[in-house]
Protein backbone atom coordinates (compact mmCIF):
# COMPACT_ATOMS: atom_id res chain seq x y z
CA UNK A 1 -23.07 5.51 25.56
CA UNK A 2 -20.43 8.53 26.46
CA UNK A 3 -19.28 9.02 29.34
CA UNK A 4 -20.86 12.23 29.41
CA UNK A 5 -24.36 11.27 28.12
CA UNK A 6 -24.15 8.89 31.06
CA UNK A 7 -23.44 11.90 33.57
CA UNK A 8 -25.95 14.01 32.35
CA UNK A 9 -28.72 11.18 32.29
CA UNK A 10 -27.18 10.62 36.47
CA UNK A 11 -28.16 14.19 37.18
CA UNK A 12 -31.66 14.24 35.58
CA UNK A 13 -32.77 11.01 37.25
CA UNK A 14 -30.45 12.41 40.63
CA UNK A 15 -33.32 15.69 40.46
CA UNK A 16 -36.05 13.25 39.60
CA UNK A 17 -35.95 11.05 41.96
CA UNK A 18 -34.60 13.63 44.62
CA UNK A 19 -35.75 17.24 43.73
CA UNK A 20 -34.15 19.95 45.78
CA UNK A 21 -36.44 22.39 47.03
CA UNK A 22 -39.35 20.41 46.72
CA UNK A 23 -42.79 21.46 47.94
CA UNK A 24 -45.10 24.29 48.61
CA UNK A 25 -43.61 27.16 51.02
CA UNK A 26 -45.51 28.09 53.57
CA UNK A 27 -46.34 31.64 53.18
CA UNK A 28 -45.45 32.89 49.62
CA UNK A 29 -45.67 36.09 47.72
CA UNK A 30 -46.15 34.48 45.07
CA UNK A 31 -47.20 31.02 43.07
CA UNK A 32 -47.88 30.23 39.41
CA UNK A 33 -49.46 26.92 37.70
CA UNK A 34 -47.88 25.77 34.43
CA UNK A 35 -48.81 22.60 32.08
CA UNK A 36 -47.81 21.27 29.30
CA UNK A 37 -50.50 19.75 27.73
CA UNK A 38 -48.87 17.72 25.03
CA UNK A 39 -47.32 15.90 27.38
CA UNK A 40 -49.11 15.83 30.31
CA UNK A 41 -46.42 17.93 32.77
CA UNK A 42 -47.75 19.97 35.60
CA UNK A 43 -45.87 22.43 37.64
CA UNK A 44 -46.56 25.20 40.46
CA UNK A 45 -43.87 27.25 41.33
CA UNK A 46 -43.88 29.56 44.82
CA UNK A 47 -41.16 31.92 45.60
CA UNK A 48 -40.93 34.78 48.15
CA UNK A 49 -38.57 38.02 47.13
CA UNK A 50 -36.89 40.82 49.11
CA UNK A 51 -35.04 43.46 48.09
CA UNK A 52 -35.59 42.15 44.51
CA UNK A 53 -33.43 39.17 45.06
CA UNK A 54 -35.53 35.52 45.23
CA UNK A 55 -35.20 34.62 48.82
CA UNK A 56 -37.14 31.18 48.52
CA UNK A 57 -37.99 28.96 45.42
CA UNK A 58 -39.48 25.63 45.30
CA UNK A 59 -42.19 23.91 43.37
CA UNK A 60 -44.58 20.89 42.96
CA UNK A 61 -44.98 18.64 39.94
CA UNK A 62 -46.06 15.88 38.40
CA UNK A 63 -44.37 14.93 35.41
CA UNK A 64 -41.77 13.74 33.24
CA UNK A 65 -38.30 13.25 34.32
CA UNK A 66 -36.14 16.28 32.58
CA UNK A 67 -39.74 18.71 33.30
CA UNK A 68 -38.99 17.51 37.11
CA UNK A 69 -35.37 17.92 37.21
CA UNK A 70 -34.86 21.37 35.17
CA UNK A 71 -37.45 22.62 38.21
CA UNK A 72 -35.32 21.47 40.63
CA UNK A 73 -32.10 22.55 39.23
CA UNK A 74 -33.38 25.99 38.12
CA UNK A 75 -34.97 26.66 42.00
CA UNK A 76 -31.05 25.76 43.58
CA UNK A 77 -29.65 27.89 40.24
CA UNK A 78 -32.16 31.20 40.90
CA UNK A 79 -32.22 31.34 44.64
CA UNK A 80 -30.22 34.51 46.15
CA UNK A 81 -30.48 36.01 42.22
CA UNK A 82 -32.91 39.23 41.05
CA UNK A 83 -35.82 38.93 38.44
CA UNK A 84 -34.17 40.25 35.89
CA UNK A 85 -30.71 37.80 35.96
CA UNK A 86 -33.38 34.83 36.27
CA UNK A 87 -34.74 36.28 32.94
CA UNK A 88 -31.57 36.94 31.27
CA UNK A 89 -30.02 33.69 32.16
CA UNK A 90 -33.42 31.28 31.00
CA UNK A 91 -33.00 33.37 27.54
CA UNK A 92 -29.51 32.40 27.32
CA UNK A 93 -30.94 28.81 28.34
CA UNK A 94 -33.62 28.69 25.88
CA UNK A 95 -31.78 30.43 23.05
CA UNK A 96 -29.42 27.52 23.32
CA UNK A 97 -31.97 24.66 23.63
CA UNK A 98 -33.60 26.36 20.77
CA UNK A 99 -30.67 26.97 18.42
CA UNK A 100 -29.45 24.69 15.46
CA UNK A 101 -25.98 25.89 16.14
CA UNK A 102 -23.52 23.30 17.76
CA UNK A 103 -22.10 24.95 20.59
CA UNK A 104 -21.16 23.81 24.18
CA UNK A 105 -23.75 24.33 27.29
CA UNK A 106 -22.37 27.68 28.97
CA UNK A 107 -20.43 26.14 32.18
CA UNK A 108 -22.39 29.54 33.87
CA UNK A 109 -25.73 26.89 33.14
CA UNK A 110 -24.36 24.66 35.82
CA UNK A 111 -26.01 20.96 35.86
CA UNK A 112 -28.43 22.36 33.35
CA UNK A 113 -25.67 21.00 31.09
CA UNK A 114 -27.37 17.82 31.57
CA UNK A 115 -30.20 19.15 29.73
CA UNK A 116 -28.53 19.63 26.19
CA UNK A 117 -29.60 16.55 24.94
CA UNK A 118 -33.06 17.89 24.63
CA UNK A 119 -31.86 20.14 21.58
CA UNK A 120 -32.18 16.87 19.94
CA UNK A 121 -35.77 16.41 20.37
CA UNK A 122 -37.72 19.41 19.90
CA UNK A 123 -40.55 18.39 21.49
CA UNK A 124 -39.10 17.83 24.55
CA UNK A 125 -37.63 21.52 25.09
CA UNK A 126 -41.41 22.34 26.73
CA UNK A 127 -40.69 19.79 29.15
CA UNK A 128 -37.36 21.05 29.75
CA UNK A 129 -38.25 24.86 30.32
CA UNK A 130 -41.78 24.69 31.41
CA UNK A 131 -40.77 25.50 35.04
CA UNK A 132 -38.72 28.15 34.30
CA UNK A 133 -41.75 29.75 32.02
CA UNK A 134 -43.95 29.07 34.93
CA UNK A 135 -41.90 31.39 36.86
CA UNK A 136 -41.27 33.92 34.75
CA UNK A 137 -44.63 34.19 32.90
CA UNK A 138 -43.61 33.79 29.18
């Protein structure tokens, strides 16, 4: 195993087993449920925005590793950012996880460079973007 397949499998289980932002907030504007039902994932999202910028993100799931850990990267990556960048940048995310070209993880995607492997496994890119459609409602 690389060096850097071994880094990127330390950050998935690093969110797994210790997601950031974990948890319902208190009082949000907002919440959405998500599933994936091929696999069994479950996800609620909450976040709270002012001024158009996401103030407070966090989430609840139950699920696989990478559907646990792209929810907790993408709530530490979205926080302080408006709607519309956290759309942009999860279609530059998905585009990528979805394309049969062979090109390098955007260093803007931060530890969701661990996440590339999925682009090997089709089936798995639900589990690694469920969260993020959760939130944004595709």
């Amino acid at each position: 195993m690389s060096d850097l397949t071994q880094l990127y499998q330390e950050i998935i289980l690093g969110h797994n087993k210790q997601p950031r932002n974990y948890g319902a907030l208190g009082d949000p504007c907002s919440k959405a449920d998500g599933n994936n039902p091929l696999c069994g994932d479950e996800v609620t999202v909450y976040w709270n925005i002012l001024d158009d910028k996401i103030t407070q993100l966090s989430f609840e799931a139950q699920g696989c590793a990478i559907s646990r850990a792209s929810a907790s990267m993408m709530t530490e990556l979205l926080k302080g950012r408006s709607l519309e960048e956290a759309r942009s940048l999860f279609a530059r995310i998905d585009s990528y996880l979805t394309s049969h070209a062979v090109a390098e993880m955007p260093e803007e995607f931060g530890e969701l460079v661990a996440l590339a492997g999925v682009r090997k496994f089709p089936s798995r890119i639900k589990c690694a973007t469920l969260a993020w459609q959760t939130f944004l409602g595709k």
